[in-house]
PDB file of N, CA and C in Angstrom:
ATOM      1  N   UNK A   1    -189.055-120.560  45.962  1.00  0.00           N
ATOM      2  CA  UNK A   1    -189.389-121.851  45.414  1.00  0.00           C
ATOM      3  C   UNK A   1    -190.894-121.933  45.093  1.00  0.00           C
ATOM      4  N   UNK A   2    -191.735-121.393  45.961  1.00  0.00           N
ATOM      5  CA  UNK A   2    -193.287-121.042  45.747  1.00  0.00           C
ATOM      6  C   UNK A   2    -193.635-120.794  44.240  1.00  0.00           C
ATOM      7  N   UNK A   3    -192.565-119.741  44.040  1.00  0.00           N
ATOM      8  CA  UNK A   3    -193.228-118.948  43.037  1.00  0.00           C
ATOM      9  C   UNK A   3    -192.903-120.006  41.467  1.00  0.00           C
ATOM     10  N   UNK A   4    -191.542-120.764  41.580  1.00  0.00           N
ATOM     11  CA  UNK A   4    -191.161-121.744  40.626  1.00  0.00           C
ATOM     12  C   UNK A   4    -192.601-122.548  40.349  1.00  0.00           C
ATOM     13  N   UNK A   5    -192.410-122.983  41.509  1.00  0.00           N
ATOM     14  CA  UNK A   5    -193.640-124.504  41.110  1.00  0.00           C
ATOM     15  C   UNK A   5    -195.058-123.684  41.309  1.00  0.00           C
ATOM     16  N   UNK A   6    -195.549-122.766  40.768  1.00  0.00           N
ATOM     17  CA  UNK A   6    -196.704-122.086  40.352  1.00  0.00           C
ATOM     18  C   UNK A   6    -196.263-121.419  39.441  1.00  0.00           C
ATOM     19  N   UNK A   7    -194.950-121.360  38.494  1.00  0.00           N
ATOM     20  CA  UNK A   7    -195.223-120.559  37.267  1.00  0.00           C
ATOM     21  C   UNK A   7    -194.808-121.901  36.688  1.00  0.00           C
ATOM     22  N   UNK A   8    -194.275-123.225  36.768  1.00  0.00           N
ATOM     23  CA  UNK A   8    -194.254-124.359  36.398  1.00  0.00           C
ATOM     24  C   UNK A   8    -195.328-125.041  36.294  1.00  0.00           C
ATOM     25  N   UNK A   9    -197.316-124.690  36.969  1.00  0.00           N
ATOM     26  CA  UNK A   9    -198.431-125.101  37.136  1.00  0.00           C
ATOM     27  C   UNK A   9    -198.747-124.411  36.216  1.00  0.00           C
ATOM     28  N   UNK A  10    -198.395-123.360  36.142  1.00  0.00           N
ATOM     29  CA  UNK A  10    -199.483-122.123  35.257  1.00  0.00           C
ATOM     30  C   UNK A  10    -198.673-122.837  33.625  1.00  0.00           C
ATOM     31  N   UNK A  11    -197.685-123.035  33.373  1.00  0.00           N
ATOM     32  CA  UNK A  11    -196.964-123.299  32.159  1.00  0.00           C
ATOM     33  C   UNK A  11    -197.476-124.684  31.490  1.00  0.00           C
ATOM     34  N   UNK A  12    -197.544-125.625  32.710  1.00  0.00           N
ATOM     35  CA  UNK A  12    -198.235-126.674  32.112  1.00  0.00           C
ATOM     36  C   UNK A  12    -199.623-126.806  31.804  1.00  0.00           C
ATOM     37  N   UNK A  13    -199.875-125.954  32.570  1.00  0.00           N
ATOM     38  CA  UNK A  13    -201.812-125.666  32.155  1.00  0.00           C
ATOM     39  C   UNK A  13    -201.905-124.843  30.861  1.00  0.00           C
ATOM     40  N   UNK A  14    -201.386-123.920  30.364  1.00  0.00           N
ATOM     41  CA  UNK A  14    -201.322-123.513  29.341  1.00  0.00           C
ATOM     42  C   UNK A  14    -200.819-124.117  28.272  1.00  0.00           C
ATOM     43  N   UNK A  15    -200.332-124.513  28.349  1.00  0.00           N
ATOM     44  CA  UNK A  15    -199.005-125.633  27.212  1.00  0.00           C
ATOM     45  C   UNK A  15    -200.267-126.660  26.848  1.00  0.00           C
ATOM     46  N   UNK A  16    -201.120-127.227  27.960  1.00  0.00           N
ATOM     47  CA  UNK A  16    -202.251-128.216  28.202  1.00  0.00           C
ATOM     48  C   UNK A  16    -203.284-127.651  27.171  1.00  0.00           C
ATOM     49  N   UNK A  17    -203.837-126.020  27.616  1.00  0.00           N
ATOM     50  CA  UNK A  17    -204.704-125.918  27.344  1.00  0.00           C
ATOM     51  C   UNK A  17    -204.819-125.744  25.478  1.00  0.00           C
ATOM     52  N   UNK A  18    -203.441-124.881  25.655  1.00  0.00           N
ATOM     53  CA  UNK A  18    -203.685-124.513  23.931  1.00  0.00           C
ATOM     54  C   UNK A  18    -203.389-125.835  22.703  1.00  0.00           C
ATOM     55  N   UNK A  19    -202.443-126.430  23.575  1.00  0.00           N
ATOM     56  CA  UNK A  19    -202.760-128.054  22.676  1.00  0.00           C
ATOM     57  C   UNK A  19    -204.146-128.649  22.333  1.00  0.00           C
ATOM     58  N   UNK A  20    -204.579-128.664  23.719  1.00  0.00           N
ATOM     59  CA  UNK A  20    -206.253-129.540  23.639  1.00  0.00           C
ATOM     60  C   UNK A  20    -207.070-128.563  22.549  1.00  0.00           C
ATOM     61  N   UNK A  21    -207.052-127.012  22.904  1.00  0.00           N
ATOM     62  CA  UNK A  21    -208.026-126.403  22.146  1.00  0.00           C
ATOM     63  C   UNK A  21    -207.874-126.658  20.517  1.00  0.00           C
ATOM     64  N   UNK A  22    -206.223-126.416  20.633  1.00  0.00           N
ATOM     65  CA  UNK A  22    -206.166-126.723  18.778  1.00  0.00           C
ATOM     66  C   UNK A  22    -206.427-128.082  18.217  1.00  0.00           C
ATOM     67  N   UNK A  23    -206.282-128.892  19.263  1.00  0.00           N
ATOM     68  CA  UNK A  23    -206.698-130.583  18.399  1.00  0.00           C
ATOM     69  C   UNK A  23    -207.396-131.627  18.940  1.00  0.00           C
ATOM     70  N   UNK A  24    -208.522-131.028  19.814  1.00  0.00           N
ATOM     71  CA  UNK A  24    -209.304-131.508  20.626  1.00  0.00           C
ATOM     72  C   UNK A  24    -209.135-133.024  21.234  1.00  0.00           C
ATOM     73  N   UNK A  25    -207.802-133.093  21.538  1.00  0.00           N
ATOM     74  CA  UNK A  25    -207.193-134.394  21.944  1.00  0.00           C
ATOM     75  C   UNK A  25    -206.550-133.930  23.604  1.00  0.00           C
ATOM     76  N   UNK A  26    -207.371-135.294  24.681  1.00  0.00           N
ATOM     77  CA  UNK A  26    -206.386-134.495  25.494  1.00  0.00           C
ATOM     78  C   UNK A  26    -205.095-135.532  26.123  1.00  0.00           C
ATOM     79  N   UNK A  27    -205.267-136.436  24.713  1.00  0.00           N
ATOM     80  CA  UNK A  27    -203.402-137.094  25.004  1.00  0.00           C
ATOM     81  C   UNK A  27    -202.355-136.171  24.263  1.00  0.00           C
ATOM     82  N   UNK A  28    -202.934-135.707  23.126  1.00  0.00           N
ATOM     83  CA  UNK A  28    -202.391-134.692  22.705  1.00  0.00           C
ATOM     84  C   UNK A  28    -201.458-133.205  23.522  1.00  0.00           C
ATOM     85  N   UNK A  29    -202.982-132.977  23.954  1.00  0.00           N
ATOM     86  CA  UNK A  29    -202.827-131.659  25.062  1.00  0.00           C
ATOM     87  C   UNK A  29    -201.754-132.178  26.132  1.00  0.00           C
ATOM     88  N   UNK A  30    -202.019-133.551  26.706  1.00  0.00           N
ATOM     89  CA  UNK A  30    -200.906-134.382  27.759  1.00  0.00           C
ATOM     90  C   UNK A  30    -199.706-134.404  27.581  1.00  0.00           C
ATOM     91  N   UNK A  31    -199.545-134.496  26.025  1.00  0.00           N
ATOM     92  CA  UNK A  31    -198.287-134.762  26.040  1.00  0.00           C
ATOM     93  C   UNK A  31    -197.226-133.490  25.567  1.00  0.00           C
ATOM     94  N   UNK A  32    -197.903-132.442  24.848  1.00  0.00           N
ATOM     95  CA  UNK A  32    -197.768-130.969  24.674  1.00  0.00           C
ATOM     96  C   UNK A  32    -197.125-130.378  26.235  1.00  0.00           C
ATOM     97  N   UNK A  33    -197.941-130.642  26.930  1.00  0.00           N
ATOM     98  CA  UNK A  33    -197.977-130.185  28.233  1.00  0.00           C
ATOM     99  C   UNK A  33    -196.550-130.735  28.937  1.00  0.00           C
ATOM    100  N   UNK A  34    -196.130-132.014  28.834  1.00  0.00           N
ATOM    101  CA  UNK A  34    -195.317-132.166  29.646  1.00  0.00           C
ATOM    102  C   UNK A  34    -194.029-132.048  28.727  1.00  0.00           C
ATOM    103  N   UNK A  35    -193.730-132.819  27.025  1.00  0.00           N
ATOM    104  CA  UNK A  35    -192.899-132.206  26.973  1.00  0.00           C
ATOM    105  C   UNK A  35    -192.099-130.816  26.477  1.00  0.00           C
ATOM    106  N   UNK A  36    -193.349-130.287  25.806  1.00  0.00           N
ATOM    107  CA  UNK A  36    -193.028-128.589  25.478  1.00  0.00           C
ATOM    108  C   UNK A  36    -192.094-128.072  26.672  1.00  0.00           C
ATOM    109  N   UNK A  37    -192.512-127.703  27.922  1.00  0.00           N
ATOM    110  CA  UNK A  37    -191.958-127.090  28.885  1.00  0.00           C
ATOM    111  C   UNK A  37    -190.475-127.727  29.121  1.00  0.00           C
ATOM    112  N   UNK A  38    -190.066-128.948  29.262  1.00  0.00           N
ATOM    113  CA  UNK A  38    -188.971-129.512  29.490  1.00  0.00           C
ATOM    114  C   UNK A  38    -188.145-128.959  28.235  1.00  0.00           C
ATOM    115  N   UNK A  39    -188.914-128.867  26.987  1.00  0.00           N
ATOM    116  CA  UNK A  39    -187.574-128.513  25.977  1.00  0.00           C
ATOM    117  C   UNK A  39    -187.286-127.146  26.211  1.00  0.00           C
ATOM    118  N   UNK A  40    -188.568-126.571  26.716  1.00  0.00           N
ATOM    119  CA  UNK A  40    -188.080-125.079  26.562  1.00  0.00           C
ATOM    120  C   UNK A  40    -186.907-124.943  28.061  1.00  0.00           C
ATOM    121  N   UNK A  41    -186.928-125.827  28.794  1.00  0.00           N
ATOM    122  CA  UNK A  41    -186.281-125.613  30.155  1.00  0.00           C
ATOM    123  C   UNK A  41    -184.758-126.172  29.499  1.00  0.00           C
ATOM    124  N   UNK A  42    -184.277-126.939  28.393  1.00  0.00           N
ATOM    125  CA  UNK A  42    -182.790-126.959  27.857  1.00  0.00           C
ATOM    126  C   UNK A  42    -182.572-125.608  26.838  1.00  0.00           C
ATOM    127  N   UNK A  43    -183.821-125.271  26.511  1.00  0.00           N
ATOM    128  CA  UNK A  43    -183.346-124.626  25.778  1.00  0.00           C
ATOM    129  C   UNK A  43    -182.863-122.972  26.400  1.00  0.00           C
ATOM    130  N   UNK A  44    -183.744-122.569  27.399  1.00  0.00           N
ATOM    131  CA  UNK A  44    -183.519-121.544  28.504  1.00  0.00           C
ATOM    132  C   UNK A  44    -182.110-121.542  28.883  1.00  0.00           C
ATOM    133  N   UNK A  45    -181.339-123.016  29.499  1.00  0.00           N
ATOM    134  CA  UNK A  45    -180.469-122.947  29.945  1.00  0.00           C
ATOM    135  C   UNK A  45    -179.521-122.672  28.586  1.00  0.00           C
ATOM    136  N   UNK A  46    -179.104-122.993  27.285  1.00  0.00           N
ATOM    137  CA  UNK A  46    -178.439-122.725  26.313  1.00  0.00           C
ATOM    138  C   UNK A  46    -178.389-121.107  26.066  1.00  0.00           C
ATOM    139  N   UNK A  47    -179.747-120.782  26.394  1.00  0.00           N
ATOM    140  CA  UNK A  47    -180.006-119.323  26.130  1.00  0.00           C
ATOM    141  C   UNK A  47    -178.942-118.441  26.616  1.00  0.00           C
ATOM    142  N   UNK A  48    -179.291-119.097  28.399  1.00  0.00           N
ATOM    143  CA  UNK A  48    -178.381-117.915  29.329  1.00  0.00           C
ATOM    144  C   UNK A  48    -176.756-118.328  29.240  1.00  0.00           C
ATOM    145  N   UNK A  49    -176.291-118.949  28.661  1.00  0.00           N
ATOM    146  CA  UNK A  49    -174.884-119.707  28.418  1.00  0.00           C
ATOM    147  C   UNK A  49    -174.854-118.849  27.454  1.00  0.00           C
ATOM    148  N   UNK A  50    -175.331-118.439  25.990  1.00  0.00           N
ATOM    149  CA  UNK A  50    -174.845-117.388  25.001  1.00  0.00           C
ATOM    150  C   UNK A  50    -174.849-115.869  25.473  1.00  0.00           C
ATOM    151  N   UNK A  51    -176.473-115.871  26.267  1.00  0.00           N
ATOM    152  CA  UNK A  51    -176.341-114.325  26.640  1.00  0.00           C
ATOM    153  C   UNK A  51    -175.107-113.773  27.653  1.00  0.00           C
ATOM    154  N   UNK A  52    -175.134-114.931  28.700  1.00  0.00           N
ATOM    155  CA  UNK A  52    -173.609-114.649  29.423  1.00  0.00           C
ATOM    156  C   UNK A  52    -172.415-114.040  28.700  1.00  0.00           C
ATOM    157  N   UNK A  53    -172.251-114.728  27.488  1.00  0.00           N
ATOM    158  CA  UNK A  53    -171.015-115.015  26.544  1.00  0.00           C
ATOM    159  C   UNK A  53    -171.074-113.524  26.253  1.00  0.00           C
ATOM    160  N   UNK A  54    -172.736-113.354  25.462  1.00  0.00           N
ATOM    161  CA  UNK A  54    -172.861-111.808  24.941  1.00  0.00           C
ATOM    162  C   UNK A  54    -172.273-110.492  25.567  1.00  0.00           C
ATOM    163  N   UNK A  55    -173.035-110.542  27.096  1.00  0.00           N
ATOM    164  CA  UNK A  55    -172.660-109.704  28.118  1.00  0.00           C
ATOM    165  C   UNK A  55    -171.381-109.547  28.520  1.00  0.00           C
ATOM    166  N   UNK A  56    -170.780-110.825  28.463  1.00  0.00           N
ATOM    167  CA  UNK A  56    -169.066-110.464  28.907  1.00  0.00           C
ATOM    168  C   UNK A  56    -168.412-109.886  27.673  1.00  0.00           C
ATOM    169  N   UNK A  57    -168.891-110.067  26.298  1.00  0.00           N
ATOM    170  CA  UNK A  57    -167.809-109.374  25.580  1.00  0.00           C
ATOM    171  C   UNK A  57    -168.467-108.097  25.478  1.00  0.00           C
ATOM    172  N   UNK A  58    -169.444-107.941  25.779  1.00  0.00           N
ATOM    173  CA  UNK A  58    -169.715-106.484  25.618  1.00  0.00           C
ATOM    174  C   UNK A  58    -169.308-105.315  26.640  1.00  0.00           C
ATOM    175  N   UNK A  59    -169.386-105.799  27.916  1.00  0.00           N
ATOM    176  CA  UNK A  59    -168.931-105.470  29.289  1.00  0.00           C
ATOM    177  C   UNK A  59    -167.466-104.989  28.847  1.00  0.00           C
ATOM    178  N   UNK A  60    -166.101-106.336  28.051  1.00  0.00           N
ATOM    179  CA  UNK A  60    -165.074-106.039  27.813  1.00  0.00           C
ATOM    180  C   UNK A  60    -164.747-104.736  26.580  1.00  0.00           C
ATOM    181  N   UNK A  61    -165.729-104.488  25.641  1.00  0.00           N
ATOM    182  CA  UNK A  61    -165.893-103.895  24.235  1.00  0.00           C
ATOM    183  C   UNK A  61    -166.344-102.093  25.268  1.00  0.00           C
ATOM    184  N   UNK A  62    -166.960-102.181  26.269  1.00  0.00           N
ATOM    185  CA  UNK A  62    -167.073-101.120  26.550  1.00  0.00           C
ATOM    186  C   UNK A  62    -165.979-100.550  27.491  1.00  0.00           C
ATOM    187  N   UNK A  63    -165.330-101.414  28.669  1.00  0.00           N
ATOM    188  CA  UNK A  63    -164.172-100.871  29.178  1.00  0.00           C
ATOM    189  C   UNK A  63    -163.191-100.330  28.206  1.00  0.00           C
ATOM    190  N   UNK A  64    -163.345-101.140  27.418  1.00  0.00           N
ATOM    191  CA  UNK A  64    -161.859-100.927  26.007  1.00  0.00           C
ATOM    192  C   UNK A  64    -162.552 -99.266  25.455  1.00  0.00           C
ATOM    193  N   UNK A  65    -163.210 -98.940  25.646  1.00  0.00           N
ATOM    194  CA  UNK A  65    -163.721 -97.935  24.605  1.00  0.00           C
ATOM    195  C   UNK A  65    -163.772 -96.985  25.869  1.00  0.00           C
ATOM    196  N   UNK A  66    -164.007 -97.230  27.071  1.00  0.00           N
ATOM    197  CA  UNK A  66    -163.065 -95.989  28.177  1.00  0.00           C
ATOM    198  C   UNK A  66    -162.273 -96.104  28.405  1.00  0.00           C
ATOM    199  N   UNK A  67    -161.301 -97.048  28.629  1.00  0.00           N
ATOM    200  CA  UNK A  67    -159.843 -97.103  28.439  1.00  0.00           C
ATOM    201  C   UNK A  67    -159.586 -95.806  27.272  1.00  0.00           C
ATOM    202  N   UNK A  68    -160.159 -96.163  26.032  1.00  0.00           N
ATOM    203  CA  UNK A  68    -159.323 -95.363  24.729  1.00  0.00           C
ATOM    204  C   UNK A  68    -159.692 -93.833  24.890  1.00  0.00           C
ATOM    205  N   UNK A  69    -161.129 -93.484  25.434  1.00  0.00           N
ATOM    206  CA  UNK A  69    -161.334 -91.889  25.438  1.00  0.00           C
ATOM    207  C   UNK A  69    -161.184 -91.291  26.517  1.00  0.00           C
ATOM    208  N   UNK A  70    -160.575 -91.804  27.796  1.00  0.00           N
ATOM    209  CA  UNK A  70    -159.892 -91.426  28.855  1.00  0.00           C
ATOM    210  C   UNK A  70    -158.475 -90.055  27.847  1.00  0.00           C
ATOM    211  N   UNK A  71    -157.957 -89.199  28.703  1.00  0.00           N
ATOM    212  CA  UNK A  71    -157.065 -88.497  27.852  1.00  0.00           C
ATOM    213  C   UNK A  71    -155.911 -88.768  28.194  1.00  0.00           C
ATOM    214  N   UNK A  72    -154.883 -89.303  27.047  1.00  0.00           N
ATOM    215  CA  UNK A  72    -153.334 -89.064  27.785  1.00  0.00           C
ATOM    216  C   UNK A  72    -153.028 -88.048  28.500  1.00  0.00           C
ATOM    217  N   UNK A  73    -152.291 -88.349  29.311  1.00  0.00           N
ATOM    218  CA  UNK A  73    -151.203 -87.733  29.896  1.00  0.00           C
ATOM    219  C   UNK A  73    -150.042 -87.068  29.258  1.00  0.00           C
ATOM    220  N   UNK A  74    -149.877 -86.084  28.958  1.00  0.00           N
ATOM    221  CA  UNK A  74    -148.587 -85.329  28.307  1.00  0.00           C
ATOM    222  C   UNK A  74    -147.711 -84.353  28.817  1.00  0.00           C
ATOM    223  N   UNK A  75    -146.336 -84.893  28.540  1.00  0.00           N
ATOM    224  CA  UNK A  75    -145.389 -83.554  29.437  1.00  0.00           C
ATOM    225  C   UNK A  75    -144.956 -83.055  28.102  1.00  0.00           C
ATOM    226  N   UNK A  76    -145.097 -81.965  28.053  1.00  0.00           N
ATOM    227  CA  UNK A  76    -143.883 -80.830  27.256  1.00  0.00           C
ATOM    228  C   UNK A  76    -142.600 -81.377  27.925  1.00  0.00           C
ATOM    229  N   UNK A  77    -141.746 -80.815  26.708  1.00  0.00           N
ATOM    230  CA  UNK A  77    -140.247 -81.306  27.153  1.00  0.00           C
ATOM    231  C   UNK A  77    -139.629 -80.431  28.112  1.00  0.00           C
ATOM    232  N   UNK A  78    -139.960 -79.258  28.183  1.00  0.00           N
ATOM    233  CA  UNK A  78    -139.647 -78.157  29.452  1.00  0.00           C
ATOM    234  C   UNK A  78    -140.218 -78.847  30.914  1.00  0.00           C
ATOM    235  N   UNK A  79    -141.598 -79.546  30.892  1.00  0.00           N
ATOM    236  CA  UNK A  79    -142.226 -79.629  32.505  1.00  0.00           C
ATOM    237  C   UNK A  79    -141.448 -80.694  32.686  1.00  0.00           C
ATOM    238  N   UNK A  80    -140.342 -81.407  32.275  1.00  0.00           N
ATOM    239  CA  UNK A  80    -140.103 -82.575  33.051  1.00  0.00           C
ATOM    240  C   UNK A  80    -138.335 -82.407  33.017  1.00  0.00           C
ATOM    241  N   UNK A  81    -138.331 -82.810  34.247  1.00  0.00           N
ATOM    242  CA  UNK A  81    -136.870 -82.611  34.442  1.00  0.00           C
ATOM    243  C   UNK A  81    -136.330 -84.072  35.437  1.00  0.00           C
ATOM    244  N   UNK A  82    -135.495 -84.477  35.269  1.00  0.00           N
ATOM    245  CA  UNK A  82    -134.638 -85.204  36.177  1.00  0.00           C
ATOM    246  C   UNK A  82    -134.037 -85.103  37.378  1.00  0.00           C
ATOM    247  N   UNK A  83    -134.364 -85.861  38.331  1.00  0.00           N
ATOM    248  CA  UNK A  83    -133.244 -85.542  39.440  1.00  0.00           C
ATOM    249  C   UNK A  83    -132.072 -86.394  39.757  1.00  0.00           C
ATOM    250  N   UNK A  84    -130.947 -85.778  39.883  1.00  0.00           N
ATOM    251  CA  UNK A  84    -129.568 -86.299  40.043  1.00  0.00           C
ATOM    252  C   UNK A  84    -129.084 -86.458  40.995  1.00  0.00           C
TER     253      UNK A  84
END
């Protein structure tokens, strides 16, 4: 949790700083600061909701593709016989 709310300090200080520098406003920079980070925090969560999506079909796209180059199994019609 430490490490959250100090890369959440460091994000708003930056978000702060490069606002103020580009428009020497620091309601500007204020308000850059608080809501930049919040959009990027919906937008993070949307992120990992597609990449999930990504990863599972790819996860499935690669079993399917060892499933297929795994080798059949084959009997000649001589190795197999019945028991009665």
């Amino acid at each position: 949790m430490k490490k959250t709310i100090t890369f959440a300090c460091m994000h708003f200080t930056v978000a702060f700083t490069v606002a103020y520098l580009l428009t020497g406003s620091a309601v500007v920079g204020g308000a850059v600061a608080l809501v930049e980070p919040a959009v990027n925090t919906v937008v993070f969560y949307f992120h990992e909701r597609v990449w999930k999506k990504f990863e599972s079909q790819s996860k499935d796209q690669d079993s399917e593709q060892q499933l297929s180059s795994r080798p059949e199994q084959t009997f000649a019609s001589n190795e197999m016989t019945l028991a009665s």
